[in-house]
PDB file of N, CA and C in Angstrom:
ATOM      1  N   UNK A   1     -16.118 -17.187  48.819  1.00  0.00           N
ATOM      2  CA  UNK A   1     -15.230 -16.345  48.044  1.00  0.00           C
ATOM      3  C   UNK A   1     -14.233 -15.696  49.003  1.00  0.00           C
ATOM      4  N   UNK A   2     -12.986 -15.377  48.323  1.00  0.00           N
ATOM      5  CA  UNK A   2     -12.048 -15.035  49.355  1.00  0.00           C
ATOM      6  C   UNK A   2     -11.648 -13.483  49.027  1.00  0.00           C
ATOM      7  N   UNK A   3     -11.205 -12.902  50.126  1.00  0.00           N
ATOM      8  CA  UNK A   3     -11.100 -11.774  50.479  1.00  0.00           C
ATOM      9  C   UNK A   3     -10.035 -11.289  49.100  1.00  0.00           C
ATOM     10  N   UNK A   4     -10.221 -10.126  48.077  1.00  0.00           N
ATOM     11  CA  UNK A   4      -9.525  -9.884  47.273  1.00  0.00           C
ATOM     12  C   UNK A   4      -8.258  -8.842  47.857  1.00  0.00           C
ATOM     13  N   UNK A   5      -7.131  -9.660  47.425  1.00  0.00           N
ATOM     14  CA  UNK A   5      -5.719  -8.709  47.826  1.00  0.00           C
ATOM     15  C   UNK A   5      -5.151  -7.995  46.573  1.00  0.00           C
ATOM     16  N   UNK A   6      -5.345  -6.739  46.891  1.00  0.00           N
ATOM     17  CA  UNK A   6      -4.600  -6.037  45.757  1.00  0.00           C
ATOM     18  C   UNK A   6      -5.354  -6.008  44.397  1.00  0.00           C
ATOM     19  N   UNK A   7      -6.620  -6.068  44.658  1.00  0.00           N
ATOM     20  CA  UNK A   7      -7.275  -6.805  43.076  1.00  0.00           C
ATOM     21  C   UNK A   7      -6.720  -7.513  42.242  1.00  0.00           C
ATOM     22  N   UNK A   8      -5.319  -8.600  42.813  1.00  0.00           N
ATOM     23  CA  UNK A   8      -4.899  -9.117  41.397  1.00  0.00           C
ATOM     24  C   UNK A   8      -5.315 -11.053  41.869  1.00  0.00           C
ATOM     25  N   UNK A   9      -5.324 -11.321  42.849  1.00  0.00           N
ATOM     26  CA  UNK A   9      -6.104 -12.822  43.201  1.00  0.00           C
ATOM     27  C   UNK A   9      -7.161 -12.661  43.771  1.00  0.00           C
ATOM     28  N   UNK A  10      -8.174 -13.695  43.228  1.00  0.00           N
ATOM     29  CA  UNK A  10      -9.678 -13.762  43.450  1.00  0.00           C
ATOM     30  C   UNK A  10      -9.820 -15.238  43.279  1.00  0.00           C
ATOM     31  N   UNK A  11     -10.207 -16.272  44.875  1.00  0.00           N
ATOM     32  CA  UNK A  11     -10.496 -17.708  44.697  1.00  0.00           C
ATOM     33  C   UNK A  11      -9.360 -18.366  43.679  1.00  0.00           C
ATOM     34  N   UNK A  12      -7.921 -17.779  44.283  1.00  0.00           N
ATOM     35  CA  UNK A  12      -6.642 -18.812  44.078  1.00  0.00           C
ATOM     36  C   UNK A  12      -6.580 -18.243  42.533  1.00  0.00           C
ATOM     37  N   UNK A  13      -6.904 -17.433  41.847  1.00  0.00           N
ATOM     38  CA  UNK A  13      -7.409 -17.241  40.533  1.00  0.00           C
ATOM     39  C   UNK A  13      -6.471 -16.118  39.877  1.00  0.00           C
ATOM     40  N   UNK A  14      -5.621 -15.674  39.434  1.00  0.00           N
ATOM     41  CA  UNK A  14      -5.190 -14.772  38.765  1.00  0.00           C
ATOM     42  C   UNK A  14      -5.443 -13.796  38.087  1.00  0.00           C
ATOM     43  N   UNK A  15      -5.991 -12.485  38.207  1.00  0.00           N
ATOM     44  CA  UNK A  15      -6.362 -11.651  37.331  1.00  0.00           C
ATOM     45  C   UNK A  15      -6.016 -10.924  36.811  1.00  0.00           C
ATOM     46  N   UNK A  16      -5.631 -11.249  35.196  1.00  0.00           N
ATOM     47  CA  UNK A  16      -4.569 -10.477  34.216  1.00  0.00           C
ATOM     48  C   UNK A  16      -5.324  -9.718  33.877  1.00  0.00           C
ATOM     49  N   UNK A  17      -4.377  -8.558  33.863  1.00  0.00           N
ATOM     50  CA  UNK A  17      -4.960  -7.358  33.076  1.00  0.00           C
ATOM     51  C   UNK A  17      -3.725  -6.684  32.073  1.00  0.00           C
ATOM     52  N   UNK A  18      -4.181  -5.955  31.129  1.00  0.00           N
ATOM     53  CA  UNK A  18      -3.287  -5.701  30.152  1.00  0.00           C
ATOM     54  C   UNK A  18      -3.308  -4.158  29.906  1.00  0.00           C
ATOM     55  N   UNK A  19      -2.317  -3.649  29.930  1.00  0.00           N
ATOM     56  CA  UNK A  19      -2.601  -2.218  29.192  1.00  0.00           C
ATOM     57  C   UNK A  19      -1.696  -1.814  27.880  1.00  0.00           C
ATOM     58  N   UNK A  20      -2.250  -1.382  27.247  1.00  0.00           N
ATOM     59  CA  UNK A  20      -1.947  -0.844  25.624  1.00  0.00           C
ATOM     60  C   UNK A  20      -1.943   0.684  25.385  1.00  0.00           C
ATOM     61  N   UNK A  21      -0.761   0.787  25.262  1.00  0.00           N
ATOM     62  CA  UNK A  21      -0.229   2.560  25.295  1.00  0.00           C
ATOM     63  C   UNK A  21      -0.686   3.175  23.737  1.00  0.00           C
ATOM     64  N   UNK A  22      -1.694   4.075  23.820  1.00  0.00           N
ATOM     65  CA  UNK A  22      -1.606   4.976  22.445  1.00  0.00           C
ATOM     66  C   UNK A  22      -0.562   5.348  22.027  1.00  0.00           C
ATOM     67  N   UNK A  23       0.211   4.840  21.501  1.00  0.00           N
ATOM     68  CA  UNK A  23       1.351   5.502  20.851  1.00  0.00           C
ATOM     69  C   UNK A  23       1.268   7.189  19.729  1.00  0.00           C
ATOM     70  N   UNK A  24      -0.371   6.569  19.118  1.00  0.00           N
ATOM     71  CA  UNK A  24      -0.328   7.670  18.184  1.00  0.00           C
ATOM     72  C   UNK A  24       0.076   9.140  19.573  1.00  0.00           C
ATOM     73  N   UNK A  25      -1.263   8.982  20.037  1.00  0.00           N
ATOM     74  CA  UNK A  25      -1.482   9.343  21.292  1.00  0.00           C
ATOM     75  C   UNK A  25      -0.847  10.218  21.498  1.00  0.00           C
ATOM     76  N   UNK A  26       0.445   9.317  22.328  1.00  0.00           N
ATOM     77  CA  UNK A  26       1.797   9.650  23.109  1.00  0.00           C
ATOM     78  C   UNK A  26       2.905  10.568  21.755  1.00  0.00           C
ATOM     79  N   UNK A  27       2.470  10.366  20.506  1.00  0.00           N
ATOM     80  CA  UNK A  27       3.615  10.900  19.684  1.00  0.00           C
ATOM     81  C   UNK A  27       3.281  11.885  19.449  1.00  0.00           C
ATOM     82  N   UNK A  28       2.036  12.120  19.470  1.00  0.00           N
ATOM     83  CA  UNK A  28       1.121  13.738  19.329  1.00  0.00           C
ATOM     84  C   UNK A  28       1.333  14.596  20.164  1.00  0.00           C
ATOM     85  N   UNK A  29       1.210  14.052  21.410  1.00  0.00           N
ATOM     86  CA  UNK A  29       1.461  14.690  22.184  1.00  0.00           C
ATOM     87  C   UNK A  29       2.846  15.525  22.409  1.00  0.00           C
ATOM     88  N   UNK A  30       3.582  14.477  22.255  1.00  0.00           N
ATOM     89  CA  UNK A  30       5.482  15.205  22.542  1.00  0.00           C
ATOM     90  C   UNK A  30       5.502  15.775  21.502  1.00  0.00           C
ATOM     91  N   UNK A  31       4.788  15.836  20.016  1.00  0.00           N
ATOM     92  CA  UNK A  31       5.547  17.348  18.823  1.00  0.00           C
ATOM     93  C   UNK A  31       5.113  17.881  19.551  1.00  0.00           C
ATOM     94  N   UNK A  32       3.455  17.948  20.172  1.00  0.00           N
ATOM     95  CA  UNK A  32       2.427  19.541  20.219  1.00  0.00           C
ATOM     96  C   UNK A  32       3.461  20.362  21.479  1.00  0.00           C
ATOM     97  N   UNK A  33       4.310  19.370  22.443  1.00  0.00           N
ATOM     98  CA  UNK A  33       5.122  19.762  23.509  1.00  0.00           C
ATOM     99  C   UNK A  33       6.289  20.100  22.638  1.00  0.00           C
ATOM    100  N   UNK A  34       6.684  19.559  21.679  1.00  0.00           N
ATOM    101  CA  UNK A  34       8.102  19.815  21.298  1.00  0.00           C
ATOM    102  C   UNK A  34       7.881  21.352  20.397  1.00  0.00           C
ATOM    103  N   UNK A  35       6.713  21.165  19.759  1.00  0.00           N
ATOM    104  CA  UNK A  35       6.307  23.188  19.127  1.00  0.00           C
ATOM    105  C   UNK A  35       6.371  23.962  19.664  1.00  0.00           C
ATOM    106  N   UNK A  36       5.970  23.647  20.949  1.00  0.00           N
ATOM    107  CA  UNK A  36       5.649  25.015  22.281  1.00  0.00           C
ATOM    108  C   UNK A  36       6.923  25.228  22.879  1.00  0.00           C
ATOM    109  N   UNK A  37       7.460  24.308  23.069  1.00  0.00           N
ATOM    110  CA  UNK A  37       8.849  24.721  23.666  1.00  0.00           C
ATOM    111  C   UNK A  37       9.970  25.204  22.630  1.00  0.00           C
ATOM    112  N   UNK A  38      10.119  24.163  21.092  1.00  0.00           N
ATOM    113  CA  UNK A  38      11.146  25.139  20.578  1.00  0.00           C
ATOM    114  C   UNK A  38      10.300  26.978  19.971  1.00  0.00           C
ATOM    115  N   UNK A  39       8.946  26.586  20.174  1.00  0.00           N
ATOM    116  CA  UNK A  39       8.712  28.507  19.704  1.00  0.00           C
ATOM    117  C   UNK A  39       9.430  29.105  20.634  1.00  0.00           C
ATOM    118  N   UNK A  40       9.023  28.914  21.643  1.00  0.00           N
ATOM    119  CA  UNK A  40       9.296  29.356  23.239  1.00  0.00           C
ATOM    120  C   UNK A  40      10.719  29.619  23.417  1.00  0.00           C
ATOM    121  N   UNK A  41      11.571  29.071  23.098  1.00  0.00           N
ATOM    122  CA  UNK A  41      12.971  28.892  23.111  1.00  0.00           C
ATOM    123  C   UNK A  41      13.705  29.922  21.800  1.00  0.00           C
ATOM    124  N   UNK A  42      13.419  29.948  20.788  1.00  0.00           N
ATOM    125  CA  UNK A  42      13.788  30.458  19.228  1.00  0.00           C
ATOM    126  C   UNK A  42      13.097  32.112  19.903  1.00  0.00           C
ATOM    127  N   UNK A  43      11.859  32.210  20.936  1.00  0.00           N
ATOM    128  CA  UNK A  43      11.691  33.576  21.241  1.00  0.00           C
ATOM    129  C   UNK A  43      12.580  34.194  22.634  1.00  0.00           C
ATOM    130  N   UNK A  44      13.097  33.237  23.126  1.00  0.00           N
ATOM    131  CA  UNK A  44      13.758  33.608  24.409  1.00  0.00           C
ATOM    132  C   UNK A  44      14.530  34.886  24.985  1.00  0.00           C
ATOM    133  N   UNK A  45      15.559  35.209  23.563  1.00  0.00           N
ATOM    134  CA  UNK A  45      16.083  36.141  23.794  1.00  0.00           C
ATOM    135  C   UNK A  45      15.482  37.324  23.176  1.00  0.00           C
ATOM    136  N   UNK A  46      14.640  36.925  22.122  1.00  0.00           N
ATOM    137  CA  UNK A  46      14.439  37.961  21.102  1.00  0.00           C
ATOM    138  C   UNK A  46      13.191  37.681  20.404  1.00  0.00           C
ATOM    139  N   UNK A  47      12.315  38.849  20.027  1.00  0.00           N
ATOM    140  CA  UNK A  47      10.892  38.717  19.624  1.00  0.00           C
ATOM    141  C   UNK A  47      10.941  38.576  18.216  1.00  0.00           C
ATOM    142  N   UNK A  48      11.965  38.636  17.185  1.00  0.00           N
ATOM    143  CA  UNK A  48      11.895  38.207  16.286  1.00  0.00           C
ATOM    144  C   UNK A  48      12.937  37.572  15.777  1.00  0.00           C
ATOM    145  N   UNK A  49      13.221  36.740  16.054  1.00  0.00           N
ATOM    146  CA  UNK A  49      14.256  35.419  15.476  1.00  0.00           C
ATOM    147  C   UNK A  49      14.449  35.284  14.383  1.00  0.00           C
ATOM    148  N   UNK A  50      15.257  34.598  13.838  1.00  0.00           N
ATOM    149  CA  UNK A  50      14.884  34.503  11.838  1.00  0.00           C
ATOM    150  C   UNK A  50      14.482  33.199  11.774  1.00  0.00           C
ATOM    151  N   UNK A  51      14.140  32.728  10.467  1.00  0.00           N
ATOM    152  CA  UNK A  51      13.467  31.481  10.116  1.00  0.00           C
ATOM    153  C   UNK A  51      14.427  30.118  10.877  1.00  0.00           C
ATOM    154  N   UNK A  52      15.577  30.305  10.316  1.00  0.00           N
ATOM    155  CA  UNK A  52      16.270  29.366  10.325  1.00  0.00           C
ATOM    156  C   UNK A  52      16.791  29.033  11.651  1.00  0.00           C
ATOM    157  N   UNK A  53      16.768  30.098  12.773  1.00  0.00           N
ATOM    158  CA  UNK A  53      16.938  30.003  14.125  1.00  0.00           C
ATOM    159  C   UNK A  53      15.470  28.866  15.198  1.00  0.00           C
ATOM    160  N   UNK A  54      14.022  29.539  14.726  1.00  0.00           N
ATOM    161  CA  UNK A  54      12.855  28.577  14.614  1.00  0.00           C
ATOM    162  C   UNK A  54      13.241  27.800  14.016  1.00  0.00           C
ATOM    163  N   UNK A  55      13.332  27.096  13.132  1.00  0.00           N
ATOM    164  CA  UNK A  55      12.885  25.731  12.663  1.00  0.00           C
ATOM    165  C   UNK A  55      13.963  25.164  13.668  1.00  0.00           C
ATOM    166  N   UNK A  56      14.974  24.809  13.489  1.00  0.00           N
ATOM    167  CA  UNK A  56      16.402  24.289  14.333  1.00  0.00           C
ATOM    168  C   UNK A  56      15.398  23.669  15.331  1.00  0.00           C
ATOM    169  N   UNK A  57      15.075  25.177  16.345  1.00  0.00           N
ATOM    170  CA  UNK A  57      14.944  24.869  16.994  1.00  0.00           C
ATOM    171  C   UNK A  57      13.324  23.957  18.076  1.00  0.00           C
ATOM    172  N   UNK A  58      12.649  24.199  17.044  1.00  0.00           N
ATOM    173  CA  UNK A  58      11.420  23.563  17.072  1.00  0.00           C
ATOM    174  C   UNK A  58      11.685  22.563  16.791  1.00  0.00           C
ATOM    175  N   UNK A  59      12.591  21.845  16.348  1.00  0.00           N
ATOM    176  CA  UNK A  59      13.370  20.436  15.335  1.00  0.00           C
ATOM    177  C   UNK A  59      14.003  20.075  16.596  1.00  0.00           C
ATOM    178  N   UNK A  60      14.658  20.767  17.002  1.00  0.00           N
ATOM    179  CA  UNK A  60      15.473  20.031  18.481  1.00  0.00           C
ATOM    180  C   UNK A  60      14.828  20.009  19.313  1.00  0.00           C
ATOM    181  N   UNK A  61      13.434  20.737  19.527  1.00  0.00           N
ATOM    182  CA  UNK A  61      12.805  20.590  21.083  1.00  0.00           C
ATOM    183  C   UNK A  61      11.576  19.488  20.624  1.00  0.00           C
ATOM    184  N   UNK A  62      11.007  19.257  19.512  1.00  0.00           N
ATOM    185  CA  UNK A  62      10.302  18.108  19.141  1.00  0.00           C
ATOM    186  C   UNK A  62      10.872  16.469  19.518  1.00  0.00           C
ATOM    187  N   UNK A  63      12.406  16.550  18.901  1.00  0.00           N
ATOM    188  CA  UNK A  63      13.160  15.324  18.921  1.00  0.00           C
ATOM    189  C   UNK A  63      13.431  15.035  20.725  1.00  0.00           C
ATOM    190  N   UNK A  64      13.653  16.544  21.074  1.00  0.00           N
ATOM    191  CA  UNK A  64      13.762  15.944  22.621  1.00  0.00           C
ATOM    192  C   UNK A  64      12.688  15.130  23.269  1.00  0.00           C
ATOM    193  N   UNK A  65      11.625  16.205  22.659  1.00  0.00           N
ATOM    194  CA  UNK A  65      10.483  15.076  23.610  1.00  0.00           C
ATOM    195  C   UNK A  65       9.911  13.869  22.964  1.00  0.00           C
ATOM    196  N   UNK A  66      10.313  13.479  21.753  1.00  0.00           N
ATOM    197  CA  UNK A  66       9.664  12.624  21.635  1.00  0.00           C
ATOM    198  C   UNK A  66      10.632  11.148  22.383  1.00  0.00           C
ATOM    199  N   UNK A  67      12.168  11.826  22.207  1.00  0.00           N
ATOM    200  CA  UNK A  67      12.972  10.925  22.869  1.00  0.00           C
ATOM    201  C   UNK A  67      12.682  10.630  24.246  1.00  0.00           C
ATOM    202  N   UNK A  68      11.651  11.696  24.976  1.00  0.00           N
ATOM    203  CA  UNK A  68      11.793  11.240  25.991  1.00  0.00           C
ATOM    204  C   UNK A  68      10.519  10.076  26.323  1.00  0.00           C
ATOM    205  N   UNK A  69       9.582   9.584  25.425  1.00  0.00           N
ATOM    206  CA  UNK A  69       8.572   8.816  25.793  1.00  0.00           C
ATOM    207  C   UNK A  69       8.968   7.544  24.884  1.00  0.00           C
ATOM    208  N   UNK A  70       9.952   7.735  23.515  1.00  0.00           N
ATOM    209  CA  UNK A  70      10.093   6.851  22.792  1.00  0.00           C
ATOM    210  C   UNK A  70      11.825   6.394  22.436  1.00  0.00           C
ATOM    211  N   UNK A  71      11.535   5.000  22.938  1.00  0.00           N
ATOM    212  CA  UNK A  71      13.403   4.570  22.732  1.00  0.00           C
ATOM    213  C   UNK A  71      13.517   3.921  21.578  1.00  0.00           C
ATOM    214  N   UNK A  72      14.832   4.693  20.534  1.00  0.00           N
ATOM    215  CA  UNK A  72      15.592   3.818  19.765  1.00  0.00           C
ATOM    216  C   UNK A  72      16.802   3.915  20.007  1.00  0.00           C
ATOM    217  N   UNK A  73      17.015   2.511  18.897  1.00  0.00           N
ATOM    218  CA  UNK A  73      18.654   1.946  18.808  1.00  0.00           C
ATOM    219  C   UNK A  73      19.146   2.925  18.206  1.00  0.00           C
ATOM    220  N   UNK A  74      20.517   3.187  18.586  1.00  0.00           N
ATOM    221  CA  UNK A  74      21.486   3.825  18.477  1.00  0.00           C
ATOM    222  C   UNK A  74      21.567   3.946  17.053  1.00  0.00           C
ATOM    223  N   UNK A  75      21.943   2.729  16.280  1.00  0.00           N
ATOM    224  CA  UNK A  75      21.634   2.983  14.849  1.00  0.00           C
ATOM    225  C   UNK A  75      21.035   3.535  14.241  1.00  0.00           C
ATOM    226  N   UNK A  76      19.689   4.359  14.729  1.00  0.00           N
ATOM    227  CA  UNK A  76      18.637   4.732  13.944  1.00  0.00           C
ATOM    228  C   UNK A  76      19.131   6.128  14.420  1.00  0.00           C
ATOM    229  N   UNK A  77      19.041   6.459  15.218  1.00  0.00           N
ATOM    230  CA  UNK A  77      19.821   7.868  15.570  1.00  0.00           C
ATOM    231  C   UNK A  77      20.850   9.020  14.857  1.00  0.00           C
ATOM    232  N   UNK A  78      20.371   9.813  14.805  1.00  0.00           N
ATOM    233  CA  UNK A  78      21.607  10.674  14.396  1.00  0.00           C
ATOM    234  C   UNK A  78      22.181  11.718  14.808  1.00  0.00           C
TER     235      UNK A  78
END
């Protein structure tokens, strides 16, 4: 048997490996990040914000992060 390089050849042999991203996962994750930051943000200047200042902005800091783990086409965008 021959000396393994890199764990990816073993006896001239190829060893595929595959990985599969949780997406649910990964999408859970960026709202629960995108809540904390737009609360966080809608409280920045001021301890009581009005409704419509929160949502916005929990809406824009959600979309940021989810944009940042997940790519679409331009078309789908708005």
């Amino acid at each position: 048997m021959k000396k393994q390089k890199n764990n990816l050849t073993k006896e001239n042999n190829v060893i595929a490996a595959t990985a599969r991203v949780k997406s649910y996962e990964v999408l859970a994750r960026a709202v629960e990040e995108g809540i904390q930051m737009g609360w966080n943000r809608a409280h920045k200047h001021t301890n009581t914000p009005d409704t419509d200042h929160v949502m916005e902005s929990v809406y824009n800091e959600i979309m940021n992060s989810v944009c940042e783990v997940f790519n679409f086409d331009n078309a789908e965008q708005k």
